[in-house]
PDB file of N, CA and C in Angstrom:
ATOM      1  N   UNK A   1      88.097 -53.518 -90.561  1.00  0.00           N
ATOM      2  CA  UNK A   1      87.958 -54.815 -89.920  1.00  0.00           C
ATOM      3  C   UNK A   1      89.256 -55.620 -89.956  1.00  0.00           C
ATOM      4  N   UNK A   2      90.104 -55.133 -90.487  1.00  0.00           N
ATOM      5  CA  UNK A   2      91.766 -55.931 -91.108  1.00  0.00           C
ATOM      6  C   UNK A   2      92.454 -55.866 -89.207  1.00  0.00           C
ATOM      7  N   UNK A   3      92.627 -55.022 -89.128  1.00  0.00           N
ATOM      8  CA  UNK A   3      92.686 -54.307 -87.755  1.00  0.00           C
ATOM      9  C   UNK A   3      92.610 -55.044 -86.447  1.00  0.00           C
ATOM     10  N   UNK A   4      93.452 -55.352 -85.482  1.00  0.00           N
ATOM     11  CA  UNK A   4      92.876 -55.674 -84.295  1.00  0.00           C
ATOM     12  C   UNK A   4      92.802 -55.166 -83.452  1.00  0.00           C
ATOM     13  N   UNK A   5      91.938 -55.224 -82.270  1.00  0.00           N
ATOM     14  CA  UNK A   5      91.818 -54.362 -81.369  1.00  0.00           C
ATOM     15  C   UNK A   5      92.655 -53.429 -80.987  1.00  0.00           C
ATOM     16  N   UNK A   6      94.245 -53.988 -80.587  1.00  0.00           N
ATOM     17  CA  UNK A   6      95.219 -53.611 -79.809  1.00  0.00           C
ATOM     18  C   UNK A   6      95.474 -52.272 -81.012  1.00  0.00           C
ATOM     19  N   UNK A   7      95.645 -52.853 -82.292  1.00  0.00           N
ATOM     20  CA  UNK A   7      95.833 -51.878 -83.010  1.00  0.00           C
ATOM     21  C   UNK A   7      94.898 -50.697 -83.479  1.00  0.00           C
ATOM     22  N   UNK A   8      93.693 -51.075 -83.006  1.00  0.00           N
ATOM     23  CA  UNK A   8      92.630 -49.809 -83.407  1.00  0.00           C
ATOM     24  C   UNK A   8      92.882 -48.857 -82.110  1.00  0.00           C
ATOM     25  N   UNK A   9      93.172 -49.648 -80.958  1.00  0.00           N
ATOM     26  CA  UNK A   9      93.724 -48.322 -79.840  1.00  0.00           C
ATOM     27  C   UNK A   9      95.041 -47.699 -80.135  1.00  0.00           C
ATOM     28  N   UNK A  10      95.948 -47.807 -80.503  1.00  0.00           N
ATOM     29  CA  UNK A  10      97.228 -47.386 -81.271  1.00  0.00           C
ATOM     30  C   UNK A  10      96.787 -46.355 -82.063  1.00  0.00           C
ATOM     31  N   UNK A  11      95.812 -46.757 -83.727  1.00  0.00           N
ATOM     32  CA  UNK A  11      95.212 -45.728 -84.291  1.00  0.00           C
ATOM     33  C   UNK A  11      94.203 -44.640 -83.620  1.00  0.00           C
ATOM     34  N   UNK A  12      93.585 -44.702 -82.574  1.00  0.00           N
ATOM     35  CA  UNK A  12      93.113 -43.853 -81.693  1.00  0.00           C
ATOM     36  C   UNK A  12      94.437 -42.931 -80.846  1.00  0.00           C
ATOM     37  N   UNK A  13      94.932 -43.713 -80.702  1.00  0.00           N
ATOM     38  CA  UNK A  13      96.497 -42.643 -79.731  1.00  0.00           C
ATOM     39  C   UNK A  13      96.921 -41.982 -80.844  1.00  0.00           C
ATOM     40  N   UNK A  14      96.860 -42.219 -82.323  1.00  0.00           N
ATOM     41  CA  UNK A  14      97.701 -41.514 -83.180  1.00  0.00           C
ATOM     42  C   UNK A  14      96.776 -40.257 -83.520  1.00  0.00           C
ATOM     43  N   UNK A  15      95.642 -40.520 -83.534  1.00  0.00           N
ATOM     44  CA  UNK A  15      94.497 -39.450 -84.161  1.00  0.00           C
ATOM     45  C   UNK A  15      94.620 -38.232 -83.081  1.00  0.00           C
ATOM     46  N   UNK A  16      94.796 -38.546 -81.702  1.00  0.00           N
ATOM     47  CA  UNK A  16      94.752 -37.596 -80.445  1.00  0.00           C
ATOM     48  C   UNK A  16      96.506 -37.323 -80.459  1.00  0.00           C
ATOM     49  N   UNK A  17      96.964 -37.682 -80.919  1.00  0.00           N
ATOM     50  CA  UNK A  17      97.954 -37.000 -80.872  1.00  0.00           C
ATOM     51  C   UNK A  17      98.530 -35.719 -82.051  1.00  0.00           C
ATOM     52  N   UNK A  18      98.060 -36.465 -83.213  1.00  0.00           N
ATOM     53  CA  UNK A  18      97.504 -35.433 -84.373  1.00  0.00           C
ATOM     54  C   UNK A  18      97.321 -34.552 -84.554  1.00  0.00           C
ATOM     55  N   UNK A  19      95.857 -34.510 -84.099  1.00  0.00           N
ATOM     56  CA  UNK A  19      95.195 -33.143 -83.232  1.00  0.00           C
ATOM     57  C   UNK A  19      95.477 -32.461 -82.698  1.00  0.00           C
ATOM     58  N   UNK A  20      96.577 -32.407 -81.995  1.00  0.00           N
ATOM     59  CA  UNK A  20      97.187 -31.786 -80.256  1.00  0.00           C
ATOM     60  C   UNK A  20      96.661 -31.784 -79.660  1.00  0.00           C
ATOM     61  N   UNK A  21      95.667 -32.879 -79.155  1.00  0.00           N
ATOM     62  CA  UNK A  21      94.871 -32.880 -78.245  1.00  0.00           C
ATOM     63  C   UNK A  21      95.752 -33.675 -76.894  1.00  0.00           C
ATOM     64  N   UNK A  22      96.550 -34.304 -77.203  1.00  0.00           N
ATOM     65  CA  UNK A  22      97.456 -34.826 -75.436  1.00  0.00           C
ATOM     66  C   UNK A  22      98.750 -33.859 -75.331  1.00  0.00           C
ATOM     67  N   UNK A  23      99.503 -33.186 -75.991  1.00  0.00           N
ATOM     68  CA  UNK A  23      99.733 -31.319 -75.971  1.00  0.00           C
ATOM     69  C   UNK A  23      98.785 -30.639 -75.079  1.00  0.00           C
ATOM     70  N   UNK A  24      98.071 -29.975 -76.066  1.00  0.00           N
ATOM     71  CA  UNK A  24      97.753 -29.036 -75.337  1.00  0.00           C
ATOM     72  C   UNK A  24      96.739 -29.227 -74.296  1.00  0.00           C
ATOM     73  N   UNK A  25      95.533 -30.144 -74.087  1.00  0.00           N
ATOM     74  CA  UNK A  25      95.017 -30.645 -73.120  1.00  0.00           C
ATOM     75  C   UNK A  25      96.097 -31.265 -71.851  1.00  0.00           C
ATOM     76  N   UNK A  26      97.646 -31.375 -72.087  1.00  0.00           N
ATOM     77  CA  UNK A  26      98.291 -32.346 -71.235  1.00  0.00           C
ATOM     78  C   UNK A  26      98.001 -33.701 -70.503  1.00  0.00           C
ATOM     79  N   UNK A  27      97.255 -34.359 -71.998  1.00  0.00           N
ATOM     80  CA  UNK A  27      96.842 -35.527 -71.628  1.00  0.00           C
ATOM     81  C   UNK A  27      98.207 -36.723 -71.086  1.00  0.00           C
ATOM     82  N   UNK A  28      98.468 -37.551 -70.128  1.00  0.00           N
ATOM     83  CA  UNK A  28      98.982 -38.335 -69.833  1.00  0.00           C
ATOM     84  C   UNK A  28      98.504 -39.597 -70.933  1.00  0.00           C
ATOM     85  N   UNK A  29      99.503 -40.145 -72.005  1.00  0.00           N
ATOM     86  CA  UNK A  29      99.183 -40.979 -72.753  1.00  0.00           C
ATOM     87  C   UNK A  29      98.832 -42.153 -72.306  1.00  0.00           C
ATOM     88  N   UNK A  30      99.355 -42.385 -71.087  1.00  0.00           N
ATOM     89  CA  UNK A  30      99.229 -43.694 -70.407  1.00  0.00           C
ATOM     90  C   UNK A  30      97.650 -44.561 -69.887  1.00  0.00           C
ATOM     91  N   UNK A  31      97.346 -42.924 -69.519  1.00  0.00           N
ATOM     92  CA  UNK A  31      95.871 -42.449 -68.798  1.00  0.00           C
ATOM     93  C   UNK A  31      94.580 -42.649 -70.064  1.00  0.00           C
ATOM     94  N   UNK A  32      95.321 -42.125 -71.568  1.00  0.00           N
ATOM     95  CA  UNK A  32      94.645 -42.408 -72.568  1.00  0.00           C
ATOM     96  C   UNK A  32      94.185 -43.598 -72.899  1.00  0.00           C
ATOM     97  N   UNK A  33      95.591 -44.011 -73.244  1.00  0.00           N
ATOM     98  CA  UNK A  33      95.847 -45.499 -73.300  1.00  0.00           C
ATOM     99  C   UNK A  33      95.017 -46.409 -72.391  1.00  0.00           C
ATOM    100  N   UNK A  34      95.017 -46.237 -71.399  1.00  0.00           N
ATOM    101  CA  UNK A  34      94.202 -47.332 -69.913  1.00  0.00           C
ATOM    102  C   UNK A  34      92.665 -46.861 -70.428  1.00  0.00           C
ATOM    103  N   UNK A  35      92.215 -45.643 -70.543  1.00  0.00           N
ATOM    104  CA  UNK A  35      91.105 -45.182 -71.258  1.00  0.00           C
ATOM    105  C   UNK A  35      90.480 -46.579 -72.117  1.00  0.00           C
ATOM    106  N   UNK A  36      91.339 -46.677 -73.373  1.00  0.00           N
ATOM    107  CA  UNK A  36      90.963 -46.972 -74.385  1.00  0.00           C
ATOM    108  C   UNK A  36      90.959 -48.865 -74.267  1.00  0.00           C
ATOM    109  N   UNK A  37      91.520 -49.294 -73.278  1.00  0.00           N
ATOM    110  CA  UNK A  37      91.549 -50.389 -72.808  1.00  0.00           C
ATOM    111  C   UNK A  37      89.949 -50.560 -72.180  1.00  0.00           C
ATOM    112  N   UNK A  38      89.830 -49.932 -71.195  1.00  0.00           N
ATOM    113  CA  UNK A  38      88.513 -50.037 -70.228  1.00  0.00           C
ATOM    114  C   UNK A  38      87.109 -49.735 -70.992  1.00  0.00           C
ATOM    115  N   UNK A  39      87.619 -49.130 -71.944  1.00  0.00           N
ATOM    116  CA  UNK A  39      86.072 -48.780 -73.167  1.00  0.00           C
ATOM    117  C   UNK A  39      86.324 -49.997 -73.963  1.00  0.00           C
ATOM    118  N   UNK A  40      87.557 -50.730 -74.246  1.00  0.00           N
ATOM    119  CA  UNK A  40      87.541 -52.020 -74.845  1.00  0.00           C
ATOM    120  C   UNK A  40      86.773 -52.830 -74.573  1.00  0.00           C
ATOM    121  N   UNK A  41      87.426 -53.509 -72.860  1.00  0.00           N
ATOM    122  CA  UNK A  41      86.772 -53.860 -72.589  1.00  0.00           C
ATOM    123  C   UNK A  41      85.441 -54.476 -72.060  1.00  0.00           C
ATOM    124  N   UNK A  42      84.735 -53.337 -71.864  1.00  0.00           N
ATOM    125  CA  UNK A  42      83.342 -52.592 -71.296  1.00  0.00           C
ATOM    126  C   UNK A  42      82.236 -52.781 -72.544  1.00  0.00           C
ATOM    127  N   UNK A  43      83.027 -52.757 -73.899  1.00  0.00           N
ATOM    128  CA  UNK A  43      81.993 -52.801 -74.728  1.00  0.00           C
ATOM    129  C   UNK A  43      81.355 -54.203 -75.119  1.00  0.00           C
ATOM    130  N   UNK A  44      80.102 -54.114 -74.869  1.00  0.00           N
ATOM    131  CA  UNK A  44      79.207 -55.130 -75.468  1.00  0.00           C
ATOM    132  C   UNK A  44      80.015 -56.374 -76.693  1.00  0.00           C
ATOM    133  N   UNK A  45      80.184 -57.220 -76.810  1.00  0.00           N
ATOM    134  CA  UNK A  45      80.735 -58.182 -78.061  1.00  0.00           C
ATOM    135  C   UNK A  45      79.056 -58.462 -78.782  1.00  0.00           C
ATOM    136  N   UNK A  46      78.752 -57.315 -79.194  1.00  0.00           N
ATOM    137  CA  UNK A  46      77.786 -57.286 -80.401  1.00  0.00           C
ATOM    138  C   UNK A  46      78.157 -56.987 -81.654  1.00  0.00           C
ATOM    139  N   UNK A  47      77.898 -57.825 -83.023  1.00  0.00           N
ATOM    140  CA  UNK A  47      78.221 -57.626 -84.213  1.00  0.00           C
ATOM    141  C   UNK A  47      78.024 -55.654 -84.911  1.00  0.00           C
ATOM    142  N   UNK A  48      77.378 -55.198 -83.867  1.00  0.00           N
ATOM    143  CA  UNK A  48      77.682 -53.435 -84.800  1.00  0.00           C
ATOM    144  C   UNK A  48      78.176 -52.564 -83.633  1.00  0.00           C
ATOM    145  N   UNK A  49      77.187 -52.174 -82.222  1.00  0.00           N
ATOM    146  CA  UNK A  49      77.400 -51.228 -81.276  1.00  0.00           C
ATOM    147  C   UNK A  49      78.529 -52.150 -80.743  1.00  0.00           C
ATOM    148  N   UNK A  50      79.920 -51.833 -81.102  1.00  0.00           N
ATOM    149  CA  UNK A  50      80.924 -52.972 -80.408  1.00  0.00           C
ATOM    150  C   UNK A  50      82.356 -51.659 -80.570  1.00  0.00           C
ATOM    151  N   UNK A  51      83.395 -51.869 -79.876  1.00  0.00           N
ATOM    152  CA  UNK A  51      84.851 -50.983 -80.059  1.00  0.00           C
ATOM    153  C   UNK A  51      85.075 -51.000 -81.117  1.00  0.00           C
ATOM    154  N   UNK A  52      85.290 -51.633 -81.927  1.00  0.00           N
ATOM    155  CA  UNK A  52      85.565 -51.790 -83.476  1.00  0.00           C
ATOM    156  C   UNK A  52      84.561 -50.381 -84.359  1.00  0.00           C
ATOM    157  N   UNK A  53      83.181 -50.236 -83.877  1.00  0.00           N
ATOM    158  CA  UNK A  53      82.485 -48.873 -84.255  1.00  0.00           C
ATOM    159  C   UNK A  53      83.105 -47.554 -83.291  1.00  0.00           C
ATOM    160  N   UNK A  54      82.371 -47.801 -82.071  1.00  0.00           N
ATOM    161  CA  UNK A  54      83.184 -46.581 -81.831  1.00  0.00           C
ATOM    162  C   UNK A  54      84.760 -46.272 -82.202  1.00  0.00           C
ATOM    163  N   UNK A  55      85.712 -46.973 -82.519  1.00  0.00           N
ATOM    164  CA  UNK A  55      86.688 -46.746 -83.325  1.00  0.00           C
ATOM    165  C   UNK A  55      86.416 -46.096 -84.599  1.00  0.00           C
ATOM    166  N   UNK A  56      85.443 -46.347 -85.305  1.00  0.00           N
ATOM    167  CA  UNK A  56      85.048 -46.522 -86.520  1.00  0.00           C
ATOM    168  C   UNK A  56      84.123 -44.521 -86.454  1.00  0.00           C
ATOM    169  N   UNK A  57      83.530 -44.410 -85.630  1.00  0.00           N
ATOM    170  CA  UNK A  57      82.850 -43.310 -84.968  1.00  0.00           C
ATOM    171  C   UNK A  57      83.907 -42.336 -84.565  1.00  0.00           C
ATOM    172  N   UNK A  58      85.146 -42.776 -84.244  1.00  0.00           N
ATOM    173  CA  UNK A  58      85.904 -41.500 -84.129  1.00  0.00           C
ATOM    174  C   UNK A  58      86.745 -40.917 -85.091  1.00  0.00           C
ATOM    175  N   UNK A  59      87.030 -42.324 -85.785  1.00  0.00           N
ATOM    176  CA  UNK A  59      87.741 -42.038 -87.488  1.00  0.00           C
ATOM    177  C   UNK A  59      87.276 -40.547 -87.792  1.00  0.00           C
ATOM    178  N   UNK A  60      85.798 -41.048 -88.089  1.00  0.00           N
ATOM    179  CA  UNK A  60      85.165 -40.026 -88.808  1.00  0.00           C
ATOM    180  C   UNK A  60      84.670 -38.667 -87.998  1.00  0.00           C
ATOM    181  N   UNK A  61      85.065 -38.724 -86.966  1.00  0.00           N
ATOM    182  CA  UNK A  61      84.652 -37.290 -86.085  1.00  0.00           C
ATOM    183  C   UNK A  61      86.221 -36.772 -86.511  1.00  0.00           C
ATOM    184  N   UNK A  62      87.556 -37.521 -86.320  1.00  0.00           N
ATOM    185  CA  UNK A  62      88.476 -37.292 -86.371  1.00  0.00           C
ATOM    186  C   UNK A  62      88.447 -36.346 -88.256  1.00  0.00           C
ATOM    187  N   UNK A  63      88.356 -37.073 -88.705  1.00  0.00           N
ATOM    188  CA  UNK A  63      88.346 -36.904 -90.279  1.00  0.00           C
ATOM    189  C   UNK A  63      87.366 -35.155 -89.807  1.00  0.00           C
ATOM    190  N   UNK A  64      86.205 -35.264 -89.665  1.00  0.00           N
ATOM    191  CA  UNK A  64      85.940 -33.733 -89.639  1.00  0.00           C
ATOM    192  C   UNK A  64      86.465 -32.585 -89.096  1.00  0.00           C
ATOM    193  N   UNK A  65      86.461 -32.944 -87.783  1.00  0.00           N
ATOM    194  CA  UNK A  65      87.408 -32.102 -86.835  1.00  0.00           C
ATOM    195  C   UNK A  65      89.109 -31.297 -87.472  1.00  0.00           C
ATOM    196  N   UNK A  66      89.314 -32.083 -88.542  1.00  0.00           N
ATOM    197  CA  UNK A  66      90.595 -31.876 -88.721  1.00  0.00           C
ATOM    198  C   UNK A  66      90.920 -31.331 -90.516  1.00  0.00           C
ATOM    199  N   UNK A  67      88.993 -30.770 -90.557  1.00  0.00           N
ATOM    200  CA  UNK A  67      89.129 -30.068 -92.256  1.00  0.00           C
ATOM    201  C   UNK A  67      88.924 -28.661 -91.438  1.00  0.00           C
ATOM    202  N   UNK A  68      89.887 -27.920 -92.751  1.00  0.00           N
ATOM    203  CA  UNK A  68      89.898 -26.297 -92.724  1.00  0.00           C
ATOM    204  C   UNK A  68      89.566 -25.724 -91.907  1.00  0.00           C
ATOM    205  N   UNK A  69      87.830 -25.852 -92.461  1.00  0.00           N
ATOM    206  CA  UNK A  69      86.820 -25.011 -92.293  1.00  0.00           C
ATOM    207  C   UNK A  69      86.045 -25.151 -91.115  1.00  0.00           C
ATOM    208  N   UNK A  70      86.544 -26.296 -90.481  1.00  0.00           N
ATOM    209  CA  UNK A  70      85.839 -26.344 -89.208  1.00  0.00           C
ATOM    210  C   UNK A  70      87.056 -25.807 -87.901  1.00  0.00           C
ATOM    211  N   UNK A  71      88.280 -26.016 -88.427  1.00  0.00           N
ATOM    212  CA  UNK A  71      89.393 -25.457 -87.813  1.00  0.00           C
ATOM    213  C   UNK A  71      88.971 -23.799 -87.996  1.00  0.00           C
ATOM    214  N   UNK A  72      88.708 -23.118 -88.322  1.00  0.00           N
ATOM    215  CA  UNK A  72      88.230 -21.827 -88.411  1.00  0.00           C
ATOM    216  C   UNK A  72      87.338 -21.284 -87.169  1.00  0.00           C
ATOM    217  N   UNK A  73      86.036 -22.557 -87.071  1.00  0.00           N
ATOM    218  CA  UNK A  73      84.924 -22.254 -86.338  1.00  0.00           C
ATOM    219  C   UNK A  73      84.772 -22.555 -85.277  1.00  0.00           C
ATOM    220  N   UNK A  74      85.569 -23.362 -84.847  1.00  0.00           N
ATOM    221  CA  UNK A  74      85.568 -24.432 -83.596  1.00  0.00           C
ATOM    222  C   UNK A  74      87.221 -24.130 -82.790  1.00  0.00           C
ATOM    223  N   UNK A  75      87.051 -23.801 -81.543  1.00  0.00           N
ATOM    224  CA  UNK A  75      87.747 -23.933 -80.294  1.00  0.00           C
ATOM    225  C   UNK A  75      88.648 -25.061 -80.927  1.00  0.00           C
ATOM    226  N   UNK A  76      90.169 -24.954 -79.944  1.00  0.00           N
ATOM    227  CA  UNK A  76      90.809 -26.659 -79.792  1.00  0.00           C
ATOM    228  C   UNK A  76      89.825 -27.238 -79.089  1.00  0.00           C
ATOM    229  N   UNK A  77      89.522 -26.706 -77.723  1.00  0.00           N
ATOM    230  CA  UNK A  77      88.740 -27.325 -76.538  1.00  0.00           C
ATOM    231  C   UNK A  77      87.137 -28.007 -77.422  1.00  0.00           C
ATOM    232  N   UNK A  78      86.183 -27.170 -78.078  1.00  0.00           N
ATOM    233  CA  UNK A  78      85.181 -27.417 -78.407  1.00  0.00           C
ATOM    234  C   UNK A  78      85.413 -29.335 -79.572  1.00  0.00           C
ATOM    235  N   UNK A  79      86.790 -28.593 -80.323  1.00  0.00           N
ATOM    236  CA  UNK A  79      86.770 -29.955 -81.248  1.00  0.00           C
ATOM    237  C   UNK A  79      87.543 -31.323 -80.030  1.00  0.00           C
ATOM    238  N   UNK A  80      87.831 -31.030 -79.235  1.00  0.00           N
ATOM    239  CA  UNK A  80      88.313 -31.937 -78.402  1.00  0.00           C
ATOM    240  C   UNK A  80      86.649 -32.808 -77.629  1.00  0.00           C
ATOM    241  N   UNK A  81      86.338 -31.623 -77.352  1.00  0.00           N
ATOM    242  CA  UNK A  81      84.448 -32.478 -76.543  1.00  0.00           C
ATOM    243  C   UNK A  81      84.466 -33.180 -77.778  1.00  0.00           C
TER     244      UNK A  81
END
């Protein structure tokens, strides 16, 4: 919650970049970026289902996606869906 918006999309560009997911997908960062603006804005200003969660929702997909053992089992493409 320290966090502001502008900067929770920043920490979202860093997590996809991490990954190699704008590599090897050849994501246009810009395209990401405008992405992460339009889901900003789009989201509801409700105290829980709000950008600040789904931020919060990808942390932690991010955080799994990116142990060992799921790197073993899972596609780039599959951990990218």
């Amino acid at each position: 919650l320290k966090y502001s918006e502008h900067e929770l999309k920043i920490i979202v560009m860093c997590m996809f970049r991490d990954a190699g997911f704008i590599e090897k997908f050849s994501i246009p960062e810009i395209r990401l970026w405008n992405l992460l603006g339009k889901m900003q804005e789009l989201y509801q200003k409700n105290k829980y289902h709000n950008f600040i969660h789904a931020v919060d929702v990808c942390q932690y997909t991010y955080l799994l996606i990116t142990q060992k053992c799921v790197l073993k089992i899972l596609s780039d493409f599959e951990r990218f869906v």
